[in-house]
N, C-alpha and C. Protein backbone atom coordinates (compact mmCIF):
# COMPACT_ATOMS: atom_id res chain seq x y z
N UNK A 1 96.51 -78.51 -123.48
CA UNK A 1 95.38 -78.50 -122.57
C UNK A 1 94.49 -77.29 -122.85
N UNK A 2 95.33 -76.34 -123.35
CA UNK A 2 94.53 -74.98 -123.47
C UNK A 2 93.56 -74.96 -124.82
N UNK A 3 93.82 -76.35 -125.42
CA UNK A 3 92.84 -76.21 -126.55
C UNK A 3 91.58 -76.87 -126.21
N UNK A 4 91.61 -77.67 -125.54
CA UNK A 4 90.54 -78.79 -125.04
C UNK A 4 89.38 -78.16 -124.67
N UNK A 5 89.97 -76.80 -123.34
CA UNK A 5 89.31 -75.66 -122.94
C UNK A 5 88.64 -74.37 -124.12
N UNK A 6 89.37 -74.60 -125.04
CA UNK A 6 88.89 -73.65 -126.22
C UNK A 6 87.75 -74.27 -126.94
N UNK A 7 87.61 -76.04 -127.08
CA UNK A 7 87.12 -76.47 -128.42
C UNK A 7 86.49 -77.42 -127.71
N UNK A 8 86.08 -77.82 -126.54
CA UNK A 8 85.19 -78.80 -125.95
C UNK A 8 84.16 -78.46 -125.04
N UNK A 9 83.34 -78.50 -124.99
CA UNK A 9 82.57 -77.95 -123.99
C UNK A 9 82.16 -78.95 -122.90
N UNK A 10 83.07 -79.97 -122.55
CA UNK A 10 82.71 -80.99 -121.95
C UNK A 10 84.28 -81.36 -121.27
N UNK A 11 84.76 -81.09 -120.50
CA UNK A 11 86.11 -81.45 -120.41
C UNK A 11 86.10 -81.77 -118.43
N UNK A 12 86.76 -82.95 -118.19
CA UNK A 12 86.80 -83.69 -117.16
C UNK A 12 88.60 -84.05 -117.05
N UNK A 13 88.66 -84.38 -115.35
CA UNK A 13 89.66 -85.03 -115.41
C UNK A 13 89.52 -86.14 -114.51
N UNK A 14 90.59 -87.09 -114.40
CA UNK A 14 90.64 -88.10 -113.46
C UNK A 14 92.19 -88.96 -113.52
N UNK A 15 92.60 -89.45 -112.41
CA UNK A 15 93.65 -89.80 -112.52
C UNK A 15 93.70 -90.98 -113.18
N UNK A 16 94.76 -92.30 -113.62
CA UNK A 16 94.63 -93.21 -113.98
C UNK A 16 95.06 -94.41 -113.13
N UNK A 17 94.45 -95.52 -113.38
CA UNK A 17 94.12 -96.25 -112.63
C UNK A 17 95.12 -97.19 -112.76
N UNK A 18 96.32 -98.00 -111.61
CA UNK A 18 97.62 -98.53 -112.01
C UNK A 18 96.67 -99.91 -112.93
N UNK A 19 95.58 -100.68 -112.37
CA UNK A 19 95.14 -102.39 -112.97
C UNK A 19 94.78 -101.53 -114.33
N UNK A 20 94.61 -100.78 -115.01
CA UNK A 20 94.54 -100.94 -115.93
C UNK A 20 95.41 -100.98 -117.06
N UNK A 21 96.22 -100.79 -116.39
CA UNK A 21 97.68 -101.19 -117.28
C UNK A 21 98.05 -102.43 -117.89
N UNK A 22 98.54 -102.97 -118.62
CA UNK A 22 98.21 -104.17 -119.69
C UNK A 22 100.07 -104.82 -119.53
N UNK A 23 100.55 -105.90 -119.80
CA UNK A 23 101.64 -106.42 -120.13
C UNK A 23 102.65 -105.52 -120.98
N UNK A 24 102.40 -104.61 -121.88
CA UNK A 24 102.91 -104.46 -122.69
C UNK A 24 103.33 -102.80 -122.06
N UNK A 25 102.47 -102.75 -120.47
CA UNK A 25 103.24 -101.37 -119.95
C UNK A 25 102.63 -100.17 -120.05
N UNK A 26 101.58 -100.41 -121.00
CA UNK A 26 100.73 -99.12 -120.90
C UNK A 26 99.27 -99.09 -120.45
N UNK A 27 98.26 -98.32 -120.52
CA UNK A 27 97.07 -98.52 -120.23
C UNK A 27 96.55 -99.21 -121.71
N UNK A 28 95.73 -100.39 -121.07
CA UNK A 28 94.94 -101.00 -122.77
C UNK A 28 94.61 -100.28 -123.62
N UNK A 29 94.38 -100.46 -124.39
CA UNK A 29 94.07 -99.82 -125.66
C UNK A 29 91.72 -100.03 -125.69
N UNK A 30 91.96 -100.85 -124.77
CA UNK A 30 90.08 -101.17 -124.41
C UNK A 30 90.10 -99.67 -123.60
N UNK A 31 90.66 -99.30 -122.63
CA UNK A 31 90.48 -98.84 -121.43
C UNK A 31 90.31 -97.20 -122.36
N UNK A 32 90.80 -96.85 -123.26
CA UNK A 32 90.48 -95.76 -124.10
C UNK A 32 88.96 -95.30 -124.57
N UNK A 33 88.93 -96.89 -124.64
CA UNK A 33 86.97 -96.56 -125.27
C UNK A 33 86.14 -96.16 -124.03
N UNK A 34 86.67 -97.08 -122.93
CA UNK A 34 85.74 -96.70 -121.66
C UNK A 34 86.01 -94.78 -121.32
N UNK A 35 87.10 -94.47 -121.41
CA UNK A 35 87.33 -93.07 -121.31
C UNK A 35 86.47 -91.86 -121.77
N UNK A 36 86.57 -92.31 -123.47
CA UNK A 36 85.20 -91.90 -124.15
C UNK A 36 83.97 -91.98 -124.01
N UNK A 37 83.39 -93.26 -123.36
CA UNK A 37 82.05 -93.61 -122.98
C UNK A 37 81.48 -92.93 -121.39
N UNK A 38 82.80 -92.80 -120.71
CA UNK A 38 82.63 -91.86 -119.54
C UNK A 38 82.38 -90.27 -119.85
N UNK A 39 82.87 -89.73 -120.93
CA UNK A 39 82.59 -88.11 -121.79
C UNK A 39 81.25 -88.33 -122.20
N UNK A 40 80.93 -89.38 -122.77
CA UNK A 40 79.29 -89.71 -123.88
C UNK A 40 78.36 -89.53 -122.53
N UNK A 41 78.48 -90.43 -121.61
CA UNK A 41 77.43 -90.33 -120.61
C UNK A 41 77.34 -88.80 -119.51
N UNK A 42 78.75 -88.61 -119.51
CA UNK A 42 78.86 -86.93 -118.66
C UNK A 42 77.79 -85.83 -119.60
N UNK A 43 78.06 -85.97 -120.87
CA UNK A 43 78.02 -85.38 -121.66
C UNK A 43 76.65 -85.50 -121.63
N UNK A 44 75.55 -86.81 -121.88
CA UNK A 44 74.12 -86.43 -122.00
C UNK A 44 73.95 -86.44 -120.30
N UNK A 45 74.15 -86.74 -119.07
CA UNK A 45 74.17 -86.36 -118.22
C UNK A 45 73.43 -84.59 -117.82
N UNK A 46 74.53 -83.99 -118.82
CA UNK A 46 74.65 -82.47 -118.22
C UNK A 46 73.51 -82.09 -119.36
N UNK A 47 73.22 -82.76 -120.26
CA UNK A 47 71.95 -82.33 -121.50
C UNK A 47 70.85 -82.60 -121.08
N UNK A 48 70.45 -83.33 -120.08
CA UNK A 48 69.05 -84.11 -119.78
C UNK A 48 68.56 -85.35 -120.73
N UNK A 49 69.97 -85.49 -121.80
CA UNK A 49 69.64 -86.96 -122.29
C UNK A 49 69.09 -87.97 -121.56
N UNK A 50 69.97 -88.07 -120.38
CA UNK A 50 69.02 -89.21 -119.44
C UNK A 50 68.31 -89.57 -119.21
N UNK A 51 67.90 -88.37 -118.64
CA UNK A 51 66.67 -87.91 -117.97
C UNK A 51 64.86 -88.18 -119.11
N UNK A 52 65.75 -87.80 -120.31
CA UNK A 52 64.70 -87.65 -121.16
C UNK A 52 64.09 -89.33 -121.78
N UNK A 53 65.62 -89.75 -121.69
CA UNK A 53 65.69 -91.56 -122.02
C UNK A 53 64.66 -92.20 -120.92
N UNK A 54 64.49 -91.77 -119.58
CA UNK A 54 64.11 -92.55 -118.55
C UNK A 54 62.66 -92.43 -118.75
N UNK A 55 62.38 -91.41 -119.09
CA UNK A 55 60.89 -91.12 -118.99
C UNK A 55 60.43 -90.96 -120.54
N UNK A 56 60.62 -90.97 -121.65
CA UNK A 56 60.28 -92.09 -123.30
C UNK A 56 60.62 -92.86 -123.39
N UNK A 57 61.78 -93.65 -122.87
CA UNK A 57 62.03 -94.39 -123.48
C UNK A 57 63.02 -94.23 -125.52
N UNK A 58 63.57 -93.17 -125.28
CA UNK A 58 64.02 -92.71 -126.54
C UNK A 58 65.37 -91.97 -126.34
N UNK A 59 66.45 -92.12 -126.89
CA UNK A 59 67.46 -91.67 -126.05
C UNK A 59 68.72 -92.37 -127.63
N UNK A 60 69.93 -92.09 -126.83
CA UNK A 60 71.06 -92.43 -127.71
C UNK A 60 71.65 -93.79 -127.79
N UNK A 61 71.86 -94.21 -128.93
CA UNK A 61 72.45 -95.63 -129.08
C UNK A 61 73.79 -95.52 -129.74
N UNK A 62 75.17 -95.64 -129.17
CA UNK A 62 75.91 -95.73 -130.44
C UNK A 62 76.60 -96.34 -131.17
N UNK A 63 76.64 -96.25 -132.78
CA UNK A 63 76.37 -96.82 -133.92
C UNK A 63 78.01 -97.62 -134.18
N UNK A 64 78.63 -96.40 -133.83
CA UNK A 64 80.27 -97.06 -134.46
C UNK A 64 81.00 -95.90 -133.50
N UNK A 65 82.40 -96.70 -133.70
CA UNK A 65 83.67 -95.55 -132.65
C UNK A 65 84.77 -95.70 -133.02
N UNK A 66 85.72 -94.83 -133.36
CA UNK A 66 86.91 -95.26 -133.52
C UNK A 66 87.99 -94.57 -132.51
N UNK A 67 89.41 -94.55 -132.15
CA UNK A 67 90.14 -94.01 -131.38
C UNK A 67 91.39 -94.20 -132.13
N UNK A 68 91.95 -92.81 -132.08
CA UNK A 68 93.56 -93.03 -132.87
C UNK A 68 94.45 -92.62 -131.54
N UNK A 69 95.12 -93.21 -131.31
CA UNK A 69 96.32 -93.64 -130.14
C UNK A 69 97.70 -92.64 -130.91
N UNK A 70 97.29 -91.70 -129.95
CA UNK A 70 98.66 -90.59 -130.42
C UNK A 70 100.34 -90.69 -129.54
N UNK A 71 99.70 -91.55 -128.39
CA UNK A 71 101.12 -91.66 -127.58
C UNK A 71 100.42 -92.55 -126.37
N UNK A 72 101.28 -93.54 -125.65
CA UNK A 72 100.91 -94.48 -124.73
C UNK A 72 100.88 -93.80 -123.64
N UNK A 73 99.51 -93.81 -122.76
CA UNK A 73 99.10 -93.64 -121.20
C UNK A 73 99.66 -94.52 -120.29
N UNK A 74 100.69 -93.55 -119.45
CA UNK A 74 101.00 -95.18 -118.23
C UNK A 74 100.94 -94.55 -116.63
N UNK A 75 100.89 -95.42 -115.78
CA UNK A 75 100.49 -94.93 -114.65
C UNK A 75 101.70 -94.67 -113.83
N UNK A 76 102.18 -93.45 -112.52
CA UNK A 76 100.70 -92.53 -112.67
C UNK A 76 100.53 -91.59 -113.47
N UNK A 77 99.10 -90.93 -113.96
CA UNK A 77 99.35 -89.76 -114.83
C UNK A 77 97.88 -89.40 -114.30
N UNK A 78 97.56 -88.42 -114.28
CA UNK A 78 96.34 -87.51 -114.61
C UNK A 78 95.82 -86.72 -115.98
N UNK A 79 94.72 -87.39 -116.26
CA UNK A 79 94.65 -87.21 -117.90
C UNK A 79 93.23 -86.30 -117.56
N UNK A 80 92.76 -85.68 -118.59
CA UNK A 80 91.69 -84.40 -118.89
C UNK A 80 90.72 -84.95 -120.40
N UNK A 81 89.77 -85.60 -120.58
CA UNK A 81 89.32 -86.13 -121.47
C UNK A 81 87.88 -85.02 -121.70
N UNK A 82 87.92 -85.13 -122.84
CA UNK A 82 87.11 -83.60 -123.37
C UNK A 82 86.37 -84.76 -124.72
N UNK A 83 85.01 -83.89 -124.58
CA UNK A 83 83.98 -84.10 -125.67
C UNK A 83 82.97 -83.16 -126.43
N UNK A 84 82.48 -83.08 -127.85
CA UNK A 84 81.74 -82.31 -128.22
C UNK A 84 81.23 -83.11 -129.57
N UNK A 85 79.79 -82.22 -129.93
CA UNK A 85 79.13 -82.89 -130.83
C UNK A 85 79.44 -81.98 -132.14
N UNK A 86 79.28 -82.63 -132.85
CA UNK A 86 79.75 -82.28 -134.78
C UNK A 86 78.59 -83.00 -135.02
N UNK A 87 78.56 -82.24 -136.33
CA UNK A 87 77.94 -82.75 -137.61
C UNK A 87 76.18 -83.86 -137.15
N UNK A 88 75.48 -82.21 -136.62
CA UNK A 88 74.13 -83.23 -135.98
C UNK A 88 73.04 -83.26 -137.33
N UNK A 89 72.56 -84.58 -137.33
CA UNK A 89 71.56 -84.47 -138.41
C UNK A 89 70.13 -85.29 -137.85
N UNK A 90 69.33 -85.24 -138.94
CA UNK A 90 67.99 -85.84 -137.71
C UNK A 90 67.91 -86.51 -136.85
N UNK A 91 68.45 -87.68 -137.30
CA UNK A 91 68.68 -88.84 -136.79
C UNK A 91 69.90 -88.99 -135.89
N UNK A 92 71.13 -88.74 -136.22
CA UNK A 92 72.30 -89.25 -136.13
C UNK A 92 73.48 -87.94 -135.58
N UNK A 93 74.34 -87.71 -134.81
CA UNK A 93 75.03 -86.77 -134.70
C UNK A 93 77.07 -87.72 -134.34
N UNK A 94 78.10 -86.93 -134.80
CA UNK A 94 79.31 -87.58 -134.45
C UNK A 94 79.14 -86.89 -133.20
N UNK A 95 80.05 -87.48 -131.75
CA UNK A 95 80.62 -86.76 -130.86
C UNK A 95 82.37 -87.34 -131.06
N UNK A 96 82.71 -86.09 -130.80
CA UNK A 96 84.33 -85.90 -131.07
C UNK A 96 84.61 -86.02 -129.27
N UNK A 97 86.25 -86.72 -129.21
CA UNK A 97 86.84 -87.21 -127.89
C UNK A 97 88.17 -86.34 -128.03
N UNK A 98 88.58 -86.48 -127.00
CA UNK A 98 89.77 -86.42 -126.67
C UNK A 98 90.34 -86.66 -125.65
N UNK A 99 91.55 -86.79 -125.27
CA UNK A 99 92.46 -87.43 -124.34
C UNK A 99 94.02 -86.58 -123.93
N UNK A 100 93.82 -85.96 -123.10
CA UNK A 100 95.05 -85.06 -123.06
C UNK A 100 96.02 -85.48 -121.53
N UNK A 101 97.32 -86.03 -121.86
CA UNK A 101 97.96 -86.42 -120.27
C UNK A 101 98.88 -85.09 -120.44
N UNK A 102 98.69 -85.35 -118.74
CA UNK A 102 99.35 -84.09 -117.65
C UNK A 102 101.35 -84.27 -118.08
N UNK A 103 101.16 -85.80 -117.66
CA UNK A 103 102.45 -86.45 -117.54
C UNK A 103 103.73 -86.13 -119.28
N UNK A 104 102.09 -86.23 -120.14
CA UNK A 104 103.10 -86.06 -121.33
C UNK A 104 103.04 -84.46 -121.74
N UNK A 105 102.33 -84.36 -121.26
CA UNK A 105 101.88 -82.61 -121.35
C UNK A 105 101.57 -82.52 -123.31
N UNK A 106 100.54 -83.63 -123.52
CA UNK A 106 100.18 -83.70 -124.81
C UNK A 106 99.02 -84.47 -125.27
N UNK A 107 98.66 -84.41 -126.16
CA UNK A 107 97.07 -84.99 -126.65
C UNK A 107 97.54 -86.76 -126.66
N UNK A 108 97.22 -87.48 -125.60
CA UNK A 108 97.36 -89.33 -125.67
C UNK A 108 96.38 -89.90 -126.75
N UNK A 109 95.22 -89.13 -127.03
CA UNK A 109 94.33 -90.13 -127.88
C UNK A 109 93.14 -89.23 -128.14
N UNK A 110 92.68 -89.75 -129.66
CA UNK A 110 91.93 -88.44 -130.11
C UNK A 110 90.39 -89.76 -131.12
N UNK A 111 89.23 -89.45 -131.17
CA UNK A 111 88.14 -89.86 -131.94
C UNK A 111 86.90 -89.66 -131.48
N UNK A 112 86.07 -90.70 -132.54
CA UNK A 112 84.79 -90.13 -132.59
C UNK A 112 83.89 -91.38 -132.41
N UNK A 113 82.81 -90.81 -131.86
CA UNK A 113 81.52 -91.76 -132.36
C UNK A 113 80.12 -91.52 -132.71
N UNK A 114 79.80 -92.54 -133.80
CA UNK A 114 78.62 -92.06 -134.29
C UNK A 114 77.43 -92.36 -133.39
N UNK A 115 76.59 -91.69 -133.03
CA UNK A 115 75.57 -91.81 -132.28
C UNK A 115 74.08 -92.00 -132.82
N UNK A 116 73.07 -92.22 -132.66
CA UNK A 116 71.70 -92.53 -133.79
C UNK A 116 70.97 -92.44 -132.65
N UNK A 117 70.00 -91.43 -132.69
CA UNK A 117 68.43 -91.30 -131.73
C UNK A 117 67.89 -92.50 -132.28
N UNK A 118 67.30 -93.43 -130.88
CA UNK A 118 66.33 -94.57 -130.33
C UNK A 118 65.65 -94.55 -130.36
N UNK A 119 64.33 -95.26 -130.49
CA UNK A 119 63.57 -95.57 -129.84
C UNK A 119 63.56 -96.98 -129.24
N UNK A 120 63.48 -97.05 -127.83
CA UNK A 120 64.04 -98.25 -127.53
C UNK A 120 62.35 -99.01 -127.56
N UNK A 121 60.97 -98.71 -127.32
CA UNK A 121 60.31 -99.31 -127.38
C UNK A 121 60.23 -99.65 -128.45
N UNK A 122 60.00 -98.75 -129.90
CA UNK A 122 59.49 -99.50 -130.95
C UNK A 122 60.66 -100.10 -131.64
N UNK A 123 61.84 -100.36 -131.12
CA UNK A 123 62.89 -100.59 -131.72
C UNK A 123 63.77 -100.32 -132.75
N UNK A 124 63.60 -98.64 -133.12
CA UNK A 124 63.88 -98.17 -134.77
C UNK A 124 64.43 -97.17 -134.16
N UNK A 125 65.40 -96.44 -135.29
CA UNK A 125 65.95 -95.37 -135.15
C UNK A 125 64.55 -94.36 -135.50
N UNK A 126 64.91 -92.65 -134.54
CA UNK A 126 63.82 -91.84 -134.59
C UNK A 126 64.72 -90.18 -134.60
N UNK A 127 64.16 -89.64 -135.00
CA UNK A 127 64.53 -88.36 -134.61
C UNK A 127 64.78 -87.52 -133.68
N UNK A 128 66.17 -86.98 -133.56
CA UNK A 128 66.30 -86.49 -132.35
C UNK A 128 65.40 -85.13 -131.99
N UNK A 129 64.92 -85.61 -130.41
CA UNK A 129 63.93 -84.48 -130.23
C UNK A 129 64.06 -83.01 -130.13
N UNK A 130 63.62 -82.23 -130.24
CA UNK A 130 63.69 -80.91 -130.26
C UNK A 130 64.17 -80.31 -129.30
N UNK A 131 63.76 -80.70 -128.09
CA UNK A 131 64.14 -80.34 -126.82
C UNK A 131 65.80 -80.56 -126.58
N UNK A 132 66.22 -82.03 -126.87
CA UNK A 132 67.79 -82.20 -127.06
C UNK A 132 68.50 -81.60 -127.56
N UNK A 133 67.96 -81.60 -128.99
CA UNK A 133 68.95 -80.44 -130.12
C UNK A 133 69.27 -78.86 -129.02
N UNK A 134 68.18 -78.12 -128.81
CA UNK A 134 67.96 -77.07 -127.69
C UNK A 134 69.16 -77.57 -126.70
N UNK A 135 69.21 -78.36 -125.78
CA UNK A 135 69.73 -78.52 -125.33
C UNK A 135 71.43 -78.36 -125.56
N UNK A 136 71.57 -79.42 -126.64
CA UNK A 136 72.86 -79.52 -127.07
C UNK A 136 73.26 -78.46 -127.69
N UNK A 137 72.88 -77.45 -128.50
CA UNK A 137 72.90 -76.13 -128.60
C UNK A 137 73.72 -75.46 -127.78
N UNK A 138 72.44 -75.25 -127.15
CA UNK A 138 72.99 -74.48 -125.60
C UNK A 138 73.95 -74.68 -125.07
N UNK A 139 74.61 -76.41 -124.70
CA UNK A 139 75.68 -76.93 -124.10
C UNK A 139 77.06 -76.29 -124.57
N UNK A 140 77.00 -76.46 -126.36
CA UNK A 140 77.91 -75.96 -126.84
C UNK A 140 78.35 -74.55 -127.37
N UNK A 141 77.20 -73.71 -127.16
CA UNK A 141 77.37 -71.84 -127.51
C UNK A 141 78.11 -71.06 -126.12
């Protein structure tokens, strides 16, 4: 847990939810991505991504995701899911995930996704704006 706090600048918790638990006894393996997508949106949340999306119309779309499943989540547990951005380039930046349970007292699930600045009117990828980068900067120094 103490690394999450060292190497994320985005770190949340929440307990887990028993329906999302699957036949096979653990939490789905879907219910992981939503975890991540709850960090992506906290995450431009606290940047003014939103904010900035609502009023251009230009904002984040993302491209691809993957998740590597380090040990099964089962209920109850209280998990700590942490996010940060890598490797930003004009267009396109990774955000890195993570997944840390209380219960296992260890990292449950670890990945990334690629993200690509919008433009949702003209329908093309665009450059991320200046003000964001600033932003995301800041988020993470």
């Amino acid at each position: 847990m103490h690394d999450l706090n060292e190497n994320y600048p985005l770190v949340f918790s929440q307990d887990l939810i028993w329906s999302n638990m699957d036949a096979f006894q653990h939490i789905n393996n879907a219910v992981y991505f939503r975890y991540f997508e709850d960090a992506r949106m906290k995450y431009f949340e606290t940047t003014g991504v939103m904010k900035h999306m609502t009023e251009t119309r230009i904002g984040p779309i993302l491209a691809s995701t993957t998740c590597n499943f380090r040990a099964p989540l089962t209920f109850p547990d209280r998990i700590h899911i942490a996010a940060r951005i890598e490797d930003m380039k004009n267009r396109t930046f990774k955000m890195k995930y993570a997944i840390y349970s209380d219960k296992l007292n260890k990292l449950a699930a670890d990945g990334e996704g690629l993200v690509v600045f919008y433009d949702y009117q003209r329908k093309m990828s665009c450059e991320i704006p200046a003000l964001i980068v600033s932003a995301f900067e800041a988020f993470q120094s």
